[in-house]
C-alpha atoms as a PDB file:
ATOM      1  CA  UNK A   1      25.156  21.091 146.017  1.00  0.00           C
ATOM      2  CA  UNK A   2      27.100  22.397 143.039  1.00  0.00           C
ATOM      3  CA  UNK A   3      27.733  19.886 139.966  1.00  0.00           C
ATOM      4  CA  UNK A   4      29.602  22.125 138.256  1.00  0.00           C
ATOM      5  CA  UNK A   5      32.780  21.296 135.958  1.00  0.00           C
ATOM      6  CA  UNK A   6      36.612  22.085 137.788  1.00  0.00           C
ATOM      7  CA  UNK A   7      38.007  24.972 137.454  1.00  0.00           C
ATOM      8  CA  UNK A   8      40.827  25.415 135.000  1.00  0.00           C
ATOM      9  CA  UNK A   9      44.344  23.862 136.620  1.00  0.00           C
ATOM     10  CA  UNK A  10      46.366  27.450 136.250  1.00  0.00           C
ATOM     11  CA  UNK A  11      43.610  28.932 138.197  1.00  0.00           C
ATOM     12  CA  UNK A  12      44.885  31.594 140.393  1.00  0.00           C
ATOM     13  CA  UNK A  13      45.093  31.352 143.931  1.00  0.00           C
ATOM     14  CA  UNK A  14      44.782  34.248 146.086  1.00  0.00           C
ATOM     15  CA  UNK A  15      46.360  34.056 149.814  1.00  0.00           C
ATOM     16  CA  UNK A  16      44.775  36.302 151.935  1.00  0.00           C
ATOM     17  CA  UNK A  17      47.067  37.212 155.000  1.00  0.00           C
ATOM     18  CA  UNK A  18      46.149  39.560 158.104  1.00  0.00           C
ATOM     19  CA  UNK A  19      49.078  41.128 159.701  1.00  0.00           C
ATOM     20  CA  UNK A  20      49.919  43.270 162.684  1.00  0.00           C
ATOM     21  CA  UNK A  21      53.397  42.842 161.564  1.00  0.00           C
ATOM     22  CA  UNK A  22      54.869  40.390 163.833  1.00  0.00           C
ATOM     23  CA  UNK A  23      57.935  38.749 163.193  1.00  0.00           C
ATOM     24  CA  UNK A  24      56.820  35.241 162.305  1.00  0.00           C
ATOM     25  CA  UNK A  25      55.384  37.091 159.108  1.00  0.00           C
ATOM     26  CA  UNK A  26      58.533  36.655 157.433  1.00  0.00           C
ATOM     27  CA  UNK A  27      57.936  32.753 157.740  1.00  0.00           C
ATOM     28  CA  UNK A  28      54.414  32.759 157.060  1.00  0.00           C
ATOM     29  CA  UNK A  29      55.387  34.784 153.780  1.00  0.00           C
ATOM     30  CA  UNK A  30      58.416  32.033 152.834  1.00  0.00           C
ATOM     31  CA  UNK A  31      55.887  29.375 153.381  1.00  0.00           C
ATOM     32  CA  UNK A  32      53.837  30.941 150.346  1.00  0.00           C
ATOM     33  CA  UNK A  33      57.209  31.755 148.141  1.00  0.00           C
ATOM     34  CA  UNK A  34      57.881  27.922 148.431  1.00  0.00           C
ATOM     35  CA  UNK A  35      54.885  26.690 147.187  1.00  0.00           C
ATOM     36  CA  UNK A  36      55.183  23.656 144.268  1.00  0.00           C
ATOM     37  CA  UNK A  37      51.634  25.659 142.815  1.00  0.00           C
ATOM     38  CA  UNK A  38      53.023  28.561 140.657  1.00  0.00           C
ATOM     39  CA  UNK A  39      50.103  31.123 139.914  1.00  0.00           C
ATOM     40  CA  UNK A  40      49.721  33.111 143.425  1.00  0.00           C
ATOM     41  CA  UNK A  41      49.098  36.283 144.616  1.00  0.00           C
ATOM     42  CA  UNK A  42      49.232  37.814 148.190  1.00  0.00           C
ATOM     43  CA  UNK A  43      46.586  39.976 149.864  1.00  0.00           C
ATOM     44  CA  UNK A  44      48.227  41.386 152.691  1.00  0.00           C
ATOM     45  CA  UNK A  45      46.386  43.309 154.923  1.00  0.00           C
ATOM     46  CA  UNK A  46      47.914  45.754 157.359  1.00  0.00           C
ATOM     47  CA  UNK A  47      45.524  45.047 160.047  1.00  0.00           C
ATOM     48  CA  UNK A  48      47.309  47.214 162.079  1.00  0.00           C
ATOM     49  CA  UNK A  49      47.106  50.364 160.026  1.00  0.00           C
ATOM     50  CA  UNK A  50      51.389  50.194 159.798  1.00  0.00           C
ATOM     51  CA  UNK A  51      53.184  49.655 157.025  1.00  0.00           C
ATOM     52  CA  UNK A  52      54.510  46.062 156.656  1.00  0.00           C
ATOM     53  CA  UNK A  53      56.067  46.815 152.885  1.00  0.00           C
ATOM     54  CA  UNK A  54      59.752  45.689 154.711  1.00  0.00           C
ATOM     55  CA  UNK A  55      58.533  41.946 154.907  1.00  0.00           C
ATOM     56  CA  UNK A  56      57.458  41.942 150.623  1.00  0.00           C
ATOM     57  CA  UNK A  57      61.256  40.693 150.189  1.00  0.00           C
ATOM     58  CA  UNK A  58      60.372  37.362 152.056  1.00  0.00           C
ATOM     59  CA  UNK A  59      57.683  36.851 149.935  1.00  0.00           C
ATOM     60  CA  UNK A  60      60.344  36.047 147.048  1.00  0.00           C
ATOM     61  CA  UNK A  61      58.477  36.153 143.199  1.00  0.00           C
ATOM     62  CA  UNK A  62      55.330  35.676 144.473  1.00  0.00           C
ATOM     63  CA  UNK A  63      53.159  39.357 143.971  1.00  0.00           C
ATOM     64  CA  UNK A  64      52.039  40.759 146.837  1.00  0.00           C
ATOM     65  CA  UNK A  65      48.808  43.033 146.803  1.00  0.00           C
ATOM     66  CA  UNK A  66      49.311  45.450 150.313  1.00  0.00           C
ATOM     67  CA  UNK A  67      45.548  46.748 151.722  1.00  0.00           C
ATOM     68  CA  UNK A  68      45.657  49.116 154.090  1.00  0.00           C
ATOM     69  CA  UNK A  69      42.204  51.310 155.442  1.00  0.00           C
ATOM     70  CA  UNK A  70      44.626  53.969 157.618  1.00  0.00           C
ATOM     71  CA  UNK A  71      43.259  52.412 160.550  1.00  0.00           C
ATOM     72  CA  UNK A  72      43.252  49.398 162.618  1.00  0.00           C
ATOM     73  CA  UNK A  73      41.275  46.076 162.263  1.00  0.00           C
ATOM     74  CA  UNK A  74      39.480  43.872 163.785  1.00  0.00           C
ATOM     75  CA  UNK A  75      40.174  40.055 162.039  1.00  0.00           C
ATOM     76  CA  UNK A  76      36.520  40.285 161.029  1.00  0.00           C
ATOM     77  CA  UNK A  77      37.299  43.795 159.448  1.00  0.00           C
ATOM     78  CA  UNK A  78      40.711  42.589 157.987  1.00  0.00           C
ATOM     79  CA  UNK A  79      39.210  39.662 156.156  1.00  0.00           C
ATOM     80  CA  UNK A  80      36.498  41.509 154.689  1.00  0.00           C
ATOM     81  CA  UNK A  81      39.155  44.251 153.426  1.00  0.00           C
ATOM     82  CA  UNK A  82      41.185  40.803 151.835  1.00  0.00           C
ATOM     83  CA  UNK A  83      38.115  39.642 150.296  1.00  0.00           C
ATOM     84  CA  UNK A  84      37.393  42.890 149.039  1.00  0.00           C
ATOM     85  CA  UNK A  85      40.766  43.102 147.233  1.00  0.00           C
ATOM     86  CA  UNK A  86      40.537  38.783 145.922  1.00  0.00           C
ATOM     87  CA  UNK A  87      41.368  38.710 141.793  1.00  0.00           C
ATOM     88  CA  UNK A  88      41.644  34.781 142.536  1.00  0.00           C
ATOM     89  CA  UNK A  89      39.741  31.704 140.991  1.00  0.00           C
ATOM     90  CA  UNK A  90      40.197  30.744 144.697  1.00  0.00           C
ATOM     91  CA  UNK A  91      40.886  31.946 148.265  1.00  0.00           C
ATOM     92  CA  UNK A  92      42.762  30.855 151.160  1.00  0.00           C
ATOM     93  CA  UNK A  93      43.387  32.710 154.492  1.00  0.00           C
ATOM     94  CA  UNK A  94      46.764  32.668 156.304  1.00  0.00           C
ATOM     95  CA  UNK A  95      47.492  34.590 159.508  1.00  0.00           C
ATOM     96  CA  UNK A  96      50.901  35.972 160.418  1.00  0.00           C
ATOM     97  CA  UNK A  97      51.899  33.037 162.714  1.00  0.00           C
ATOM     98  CA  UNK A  98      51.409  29.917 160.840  1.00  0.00           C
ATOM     99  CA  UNK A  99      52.787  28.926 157.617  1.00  0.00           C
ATOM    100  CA  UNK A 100      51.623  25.885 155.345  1.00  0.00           C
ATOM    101  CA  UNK A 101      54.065  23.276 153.239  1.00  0.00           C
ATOM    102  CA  UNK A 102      55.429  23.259 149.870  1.00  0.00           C
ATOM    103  CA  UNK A 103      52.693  20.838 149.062  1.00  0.00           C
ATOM    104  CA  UNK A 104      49.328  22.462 150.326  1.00  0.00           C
ATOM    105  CA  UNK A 105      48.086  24.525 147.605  1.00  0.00           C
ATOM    106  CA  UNK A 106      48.635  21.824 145.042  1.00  0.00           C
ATOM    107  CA  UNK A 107      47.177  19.258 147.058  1.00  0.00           C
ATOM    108  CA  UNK A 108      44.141  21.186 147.647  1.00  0.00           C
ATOM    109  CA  UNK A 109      43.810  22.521 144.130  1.00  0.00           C
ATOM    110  CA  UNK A 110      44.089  19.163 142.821  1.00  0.00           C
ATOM    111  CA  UNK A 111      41.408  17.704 145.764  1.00  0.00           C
ATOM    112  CA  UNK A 112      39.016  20.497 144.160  1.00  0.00           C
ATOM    113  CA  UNK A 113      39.483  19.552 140.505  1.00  0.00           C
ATOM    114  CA  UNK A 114      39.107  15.900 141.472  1.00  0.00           C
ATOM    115  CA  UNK A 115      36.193  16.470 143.656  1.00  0.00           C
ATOM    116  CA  UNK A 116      33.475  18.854 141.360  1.00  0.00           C
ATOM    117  CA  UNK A 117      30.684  18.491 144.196  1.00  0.00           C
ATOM    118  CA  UNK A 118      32.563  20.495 146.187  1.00  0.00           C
ATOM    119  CA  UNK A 119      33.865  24.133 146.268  1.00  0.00           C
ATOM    120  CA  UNK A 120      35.807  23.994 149.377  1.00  0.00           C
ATOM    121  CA  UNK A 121      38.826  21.306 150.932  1.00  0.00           C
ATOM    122  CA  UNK A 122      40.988  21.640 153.691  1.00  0.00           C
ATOM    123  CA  UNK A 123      44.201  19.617 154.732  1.00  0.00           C
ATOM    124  CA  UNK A 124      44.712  17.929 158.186  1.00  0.00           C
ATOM    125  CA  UNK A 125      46.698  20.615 160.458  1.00  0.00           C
ATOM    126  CA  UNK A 126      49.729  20.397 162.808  1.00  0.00           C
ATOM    127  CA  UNK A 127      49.736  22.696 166.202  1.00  0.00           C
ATOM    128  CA  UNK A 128      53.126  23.934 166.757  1.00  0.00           C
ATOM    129  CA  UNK A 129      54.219  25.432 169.998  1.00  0.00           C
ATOM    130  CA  UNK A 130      55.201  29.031 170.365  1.00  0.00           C
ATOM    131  CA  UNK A 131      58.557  28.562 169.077  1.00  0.00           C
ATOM    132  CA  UNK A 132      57.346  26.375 166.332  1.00  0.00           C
ATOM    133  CA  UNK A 133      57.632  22.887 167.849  1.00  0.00           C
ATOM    134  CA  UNK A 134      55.401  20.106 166.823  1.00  0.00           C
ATOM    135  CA  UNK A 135      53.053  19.352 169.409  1.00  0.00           C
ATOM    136  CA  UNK A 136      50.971  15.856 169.901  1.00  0.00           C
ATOM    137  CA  UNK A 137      48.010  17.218 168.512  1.00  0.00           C
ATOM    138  CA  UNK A 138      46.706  17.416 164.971  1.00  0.00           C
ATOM    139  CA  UNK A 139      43.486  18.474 163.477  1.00  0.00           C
ATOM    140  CA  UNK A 140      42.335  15.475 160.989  1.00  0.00           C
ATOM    141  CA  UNK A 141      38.803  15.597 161.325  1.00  0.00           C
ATOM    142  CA  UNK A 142      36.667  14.032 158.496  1.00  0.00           C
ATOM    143  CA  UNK A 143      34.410  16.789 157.290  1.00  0.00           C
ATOM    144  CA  UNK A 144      30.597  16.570 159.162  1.00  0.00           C
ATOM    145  CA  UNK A 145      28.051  19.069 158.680  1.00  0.00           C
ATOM    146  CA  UNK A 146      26.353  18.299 161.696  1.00  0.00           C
ATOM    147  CA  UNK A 147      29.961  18.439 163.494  1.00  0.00           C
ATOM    148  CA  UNK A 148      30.567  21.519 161.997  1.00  0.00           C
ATOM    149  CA  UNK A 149      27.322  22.974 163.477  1.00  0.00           C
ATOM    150  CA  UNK A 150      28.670  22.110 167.569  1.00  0.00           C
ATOM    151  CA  UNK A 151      32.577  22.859 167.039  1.00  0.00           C
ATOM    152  CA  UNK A 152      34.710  23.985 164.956  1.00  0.00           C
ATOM    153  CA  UNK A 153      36.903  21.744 163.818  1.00  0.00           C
ATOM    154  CA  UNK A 154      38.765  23.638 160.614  1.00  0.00           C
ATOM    155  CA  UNK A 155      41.891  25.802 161.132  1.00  0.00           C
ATOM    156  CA  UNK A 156      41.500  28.992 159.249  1.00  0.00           C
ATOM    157  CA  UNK A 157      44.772  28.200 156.512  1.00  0.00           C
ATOM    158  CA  UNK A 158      43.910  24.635 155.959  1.00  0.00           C
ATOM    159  CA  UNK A 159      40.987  25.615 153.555  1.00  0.00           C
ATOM    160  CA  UNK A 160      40.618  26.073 150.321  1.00  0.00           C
ATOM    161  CA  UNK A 161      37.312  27.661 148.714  1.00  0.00           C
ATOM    162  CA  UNK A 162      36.395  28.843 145.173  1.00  0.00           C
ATOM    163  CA  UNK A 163      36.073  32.693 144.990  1.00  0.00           C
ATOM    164  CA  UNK A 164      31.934  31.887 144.042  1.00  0.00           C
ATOM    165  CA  UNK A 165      31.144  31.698 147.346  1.00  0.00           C
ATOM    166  CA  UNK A 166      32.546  35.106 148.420  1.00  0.00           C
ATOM    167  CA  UNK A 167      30.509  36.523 145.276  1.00  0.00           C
ATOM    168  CA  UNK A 168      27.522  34.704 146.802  1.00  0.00           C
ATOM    169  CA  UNK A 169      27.733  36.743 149.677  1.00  0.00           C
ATOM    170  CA  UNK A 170      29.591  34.957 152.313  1.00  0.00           C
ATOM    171  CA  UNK A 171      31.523  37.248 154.502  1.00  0.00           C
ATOM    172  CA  UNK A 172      33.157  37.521 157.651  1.00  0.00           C
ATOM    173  CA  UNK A 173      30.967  39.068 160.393  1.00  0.00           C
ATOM    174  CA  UNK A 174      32.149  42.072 161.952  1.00  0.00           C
ATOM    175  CA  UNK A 175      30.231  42.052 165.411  1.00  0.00           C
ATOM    176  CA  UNK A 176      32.282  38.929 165.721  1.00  0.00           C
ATOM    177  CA  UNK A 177      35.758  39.248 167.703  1.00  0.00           C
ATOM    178  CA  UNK A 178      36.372  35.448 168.276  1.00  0.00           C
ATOM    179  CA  UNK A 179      34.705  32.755 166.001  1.00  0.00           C
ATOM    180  CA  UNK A 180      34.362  34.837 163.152  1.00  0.00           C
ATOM    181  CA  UNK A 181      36.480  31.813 161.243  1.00  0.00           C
ATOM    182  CA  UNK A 182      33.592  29.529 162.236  1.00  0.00           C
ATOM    183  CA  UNK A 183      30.761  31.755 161.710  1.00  0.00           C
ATOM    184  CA  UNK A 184      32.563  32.253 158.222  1.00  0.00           C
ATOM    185  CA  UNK A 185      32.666  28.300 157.523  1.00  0.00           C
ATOM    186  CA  UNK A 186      29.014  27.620 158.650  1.00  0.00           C
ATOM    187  CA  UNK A 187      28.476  30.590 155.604  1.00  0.00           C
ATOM    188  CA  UNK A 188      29.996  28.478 152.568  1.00  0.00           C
ATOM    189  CA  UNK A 189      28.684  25.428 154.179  1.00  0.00           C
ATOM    190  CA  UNK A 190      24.843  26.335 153.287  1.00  0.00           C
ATOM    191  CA  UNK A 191      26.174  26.320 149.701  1.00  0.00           C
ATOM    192  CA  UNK A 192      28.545  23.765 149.752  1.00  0.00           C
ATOM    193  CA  UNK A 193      29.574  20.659 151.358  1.00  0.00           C
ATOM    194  CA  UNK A 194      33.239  20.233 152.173  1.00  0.00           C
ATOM    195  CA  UNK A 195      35.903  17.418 151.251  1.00  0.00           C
ATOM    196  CA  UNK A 196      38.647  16.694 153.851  1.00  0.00           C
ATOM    197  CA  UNK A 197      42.493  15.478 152.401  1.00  0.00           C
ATOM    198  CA  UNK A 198      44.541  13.619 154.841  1.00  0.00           C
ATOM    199  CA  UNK A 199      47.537  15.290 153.762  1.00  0.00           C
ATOM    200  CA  UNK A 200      49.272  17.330 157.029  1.00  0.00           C
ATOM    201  CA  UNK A 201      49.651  20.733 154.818  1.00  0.00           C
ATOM    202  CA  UNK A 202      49.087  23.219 157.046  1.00  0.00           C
ATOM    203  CA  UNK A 203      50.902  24.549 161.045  1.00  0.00           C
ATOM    204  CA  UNK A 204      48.877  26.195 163.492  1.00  0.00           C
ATOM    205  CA  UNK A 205      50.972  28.056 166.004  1.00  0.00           C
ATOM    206  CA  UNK A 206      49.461  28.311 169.177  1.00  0.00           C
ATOM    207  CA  UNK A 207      49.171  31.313 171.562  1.00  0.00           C
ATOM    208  CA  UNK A 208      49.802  34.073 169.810  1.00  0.00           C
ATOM    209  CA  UNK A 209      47.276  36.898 170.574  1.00  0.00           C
ATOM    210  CA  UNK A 210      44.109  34.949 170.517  1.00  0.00           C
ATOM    211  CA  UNK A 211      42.779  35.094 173.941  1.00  0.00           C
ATOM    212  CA  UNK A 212      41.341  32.197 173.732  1.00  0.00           C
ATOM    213  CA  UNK A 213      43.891  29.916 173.413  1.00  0.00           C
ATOM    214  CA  UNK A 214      45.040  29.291 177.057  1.00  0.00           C
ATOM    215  CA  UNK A 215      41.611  28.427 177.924  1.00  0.00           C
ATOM    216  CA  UNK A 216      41.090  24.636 178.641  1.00  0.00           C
ATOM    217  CA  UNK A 217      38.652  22.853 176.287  1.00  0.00           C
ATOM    218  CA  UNK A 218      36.432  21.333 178.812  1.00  0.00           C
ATOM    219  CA  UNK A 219      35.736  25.114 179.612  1.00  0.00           C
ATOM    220  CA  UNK A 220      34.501  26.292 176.253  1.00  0.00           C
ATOM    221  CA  UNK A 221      30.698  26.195 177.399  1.00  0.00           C
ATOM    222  CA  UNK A 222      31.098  28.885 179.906  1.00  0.00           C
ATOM    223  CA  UNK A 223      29.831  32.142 179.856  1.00  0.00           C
ATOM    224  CA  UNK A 224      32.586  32.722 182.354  1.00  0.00           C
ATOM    225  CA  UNK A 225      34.964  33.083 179.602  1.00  0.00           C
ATOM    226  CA  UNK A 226      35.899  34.421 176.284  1.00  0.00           C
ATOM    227  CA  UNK A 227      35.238  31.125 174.634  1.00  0.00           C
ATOM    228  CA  UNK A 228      32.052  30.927 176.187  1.00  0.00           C
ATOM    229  CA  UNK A 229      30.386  33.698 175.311  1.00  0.00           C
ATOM    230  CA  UNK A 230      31.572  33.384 171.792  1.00  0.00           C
ATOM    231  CA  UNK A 231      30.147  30.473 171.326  1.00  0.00           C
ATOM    232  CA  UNK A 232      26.681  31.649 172.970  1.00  0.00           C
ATOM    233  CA  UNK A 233      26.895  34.784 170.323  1.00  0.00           C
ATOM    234  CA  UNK A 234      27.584  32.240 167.531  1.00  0.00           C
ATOM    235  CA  UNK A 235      24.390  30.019 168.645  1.00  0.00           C
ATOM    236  CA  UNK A 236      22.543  33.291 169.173  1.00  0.00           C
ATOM    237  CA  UNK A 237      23.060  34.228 165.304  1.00  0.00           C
ATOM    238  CA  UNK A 238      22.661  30.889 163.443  1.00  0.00           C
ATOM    239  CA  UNK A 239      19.381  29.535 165.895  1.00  0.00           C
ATOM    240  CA  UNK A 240      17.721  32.066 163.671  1.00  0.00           C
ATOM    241  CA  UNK A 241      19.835  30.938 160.302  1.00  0.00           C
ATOM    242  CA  UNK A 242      19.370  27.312 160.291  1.00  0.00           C
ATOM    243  CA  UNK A 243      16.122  25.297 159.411  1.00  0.00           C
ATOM    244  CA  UNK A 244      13.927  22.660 161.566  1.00  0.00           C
ATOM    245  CA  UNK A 245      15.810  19.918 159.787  1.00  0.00           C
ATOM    246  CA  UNK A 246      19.398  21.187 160.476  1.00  0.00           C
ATOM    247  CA  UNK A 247      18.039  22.297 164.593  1.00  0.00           C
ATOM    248  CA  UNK A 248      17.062  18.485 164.727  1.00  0.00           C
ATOM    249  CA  UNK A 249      20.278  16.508 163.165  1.00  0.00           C
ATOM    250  CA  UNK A 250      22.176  19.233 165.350  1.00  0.00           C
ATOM    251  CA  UNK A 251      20.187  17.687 168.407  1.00  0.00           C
ATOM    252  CA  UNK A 252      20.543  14.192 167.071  1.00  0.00           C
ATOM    253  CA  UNK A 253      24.400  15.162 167.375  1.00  0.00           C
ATOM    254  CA  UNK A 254      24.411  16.174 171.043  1.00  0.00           C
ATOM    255  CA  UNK A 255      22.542  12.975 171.733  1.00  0.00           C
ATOM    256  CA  UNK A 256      24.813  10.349 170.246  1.00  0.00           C
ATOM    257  CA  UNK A 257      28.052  11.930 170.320  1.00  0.00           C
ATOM    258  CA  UNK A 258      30.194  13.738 172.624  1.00  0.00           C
ATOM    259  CA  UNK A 259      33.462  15.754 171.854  1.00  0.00           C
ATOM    260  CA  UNK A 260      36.861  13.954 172.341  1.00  0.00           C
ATOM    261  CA  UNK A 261      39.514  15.568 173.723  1.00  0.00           C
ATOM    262  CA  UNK A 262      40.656  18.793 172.014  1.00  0.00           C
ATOM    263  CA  UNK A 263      38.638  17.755 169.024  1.00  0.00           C
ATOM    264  CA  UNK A 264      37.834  21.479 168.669  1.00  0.00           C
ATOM    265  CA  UNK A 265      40.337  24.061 166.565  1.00  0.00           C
ATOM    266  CA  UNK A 266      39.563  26.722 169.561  1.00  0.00           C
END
């Protein structure tokens, strides 16, 4: 794992955002123009090959950096296209539905300078309801490899990774429609491990036009579903990817340990 020194603290953070232009955009965008962390820049991807240049207002002084291909996007494709477009020392996804606190950058910029082993943190994350109620259920799981390997456990905005591992190679797979988040994590985690703050920075909306998100948890193993057979595709790819040692801690993990309720993001 990388040793090296922290980055600079005026580093600048680039917020990738994939949009089909829905209305909670605007918040997602005020989220970013409130941040305490003042060097920023928006990648905003029109994911839905429309022009979203009416919501740059909400994005207040923070520069905004609009991609657009002339078509639509898959998420896979629309990440790649942000990525693609990244002048940060660091990157951070955001979808169109959730927004993050005044606090999160800076916490997670300072949980990366503090922590030089690492090149990625996340926050804990709140799951809203459609119309932005907090729900019961927060994701505050202390970062595990082996974990990470069975479920994933990392909302998409609550990360924070430096823009190395994108140069590396790590990218967002585009045969994936669902998982491609997870499939992306497993990526930066062969390079890196991952440090986990406590601090609730980030909101998760739920619903929204994932179509897996009204499908029970106890149901994710079935190839009956969306869920399912995302996860089988996932499995399919890294069984290939990851070595004897990994294949046996991941088995040592189904042995002793079994998921608790809702303990996985999707």
């Amino acid at each position: 794992m990388s040793t090296d020194t922290a980055l600079p603290s005026n580093k600048l953070i680039s917020i990738i955002c994939r949009s089909i232009g829905r209305p909670e955009l605007k918040q997602t965008l005020a989220s970013v123009a409130k941040q305490s962390y003042p060097t920023l820049e928006i990648i905003l991807v029109e994911a839905s090959a429309e022009s979203l240049s009416d919501f740059q207002e909400f994005a207040g002084s923070v520069p905004v950096n609009f991609v657009s291909t002339g078509k639509k996007l898959s998420l896979s494709a629309a990440a790649n296209a942000g990525l693609d477009a990244v002048k940060g020392d660091c990157i951070m996804f955001l979808d169109d539905d959730d927004w993050i606190s005044e606090e999160h950058i800076t916490n997670l910029v300072d949980a990366l300078n503090s922590h030089s082993d690492v090149k990625a943190v996340y926050s804990s994350t709140q799951k809203v309801s459609v119309d932005g109620k907090q729900t019961k259920e927060v994701f505050d799981q202390t970062f595990d490899s082996q974990l990470l390997m069975r479920d994933n456990f990392i909302p998409i905005h609550s990360m924070l990774f430096e823009s190395s591992l994108f140069k590396s190679g790590c990218r967002f797979d585009e045969t994936f429609d669902i998982f491609e988040d997870w499939d992306f994590w497993l990526q930066l985690n062969q390079h890196t491990n991952f440090f986990h703050i406590s601090n609730l920075g980030a909101f998760y909306r739920a619903g929204g036009d994932s179509e897996t998100a009204s499908e029970k948890n106890n149901d994710r193993h079935l190839s009956s579903n969306l869920r399912g057979q995302g996860r089988a595709n996932l499995f399919a790819k890294w069984l290939k990817i990851w070595t004897r040692e990994q294949l046996n801690s991941l088995s040592i993990q189904f042995n002793i340990s079994q998921p608790k309720k809702d303990e996985s993001f999707r």
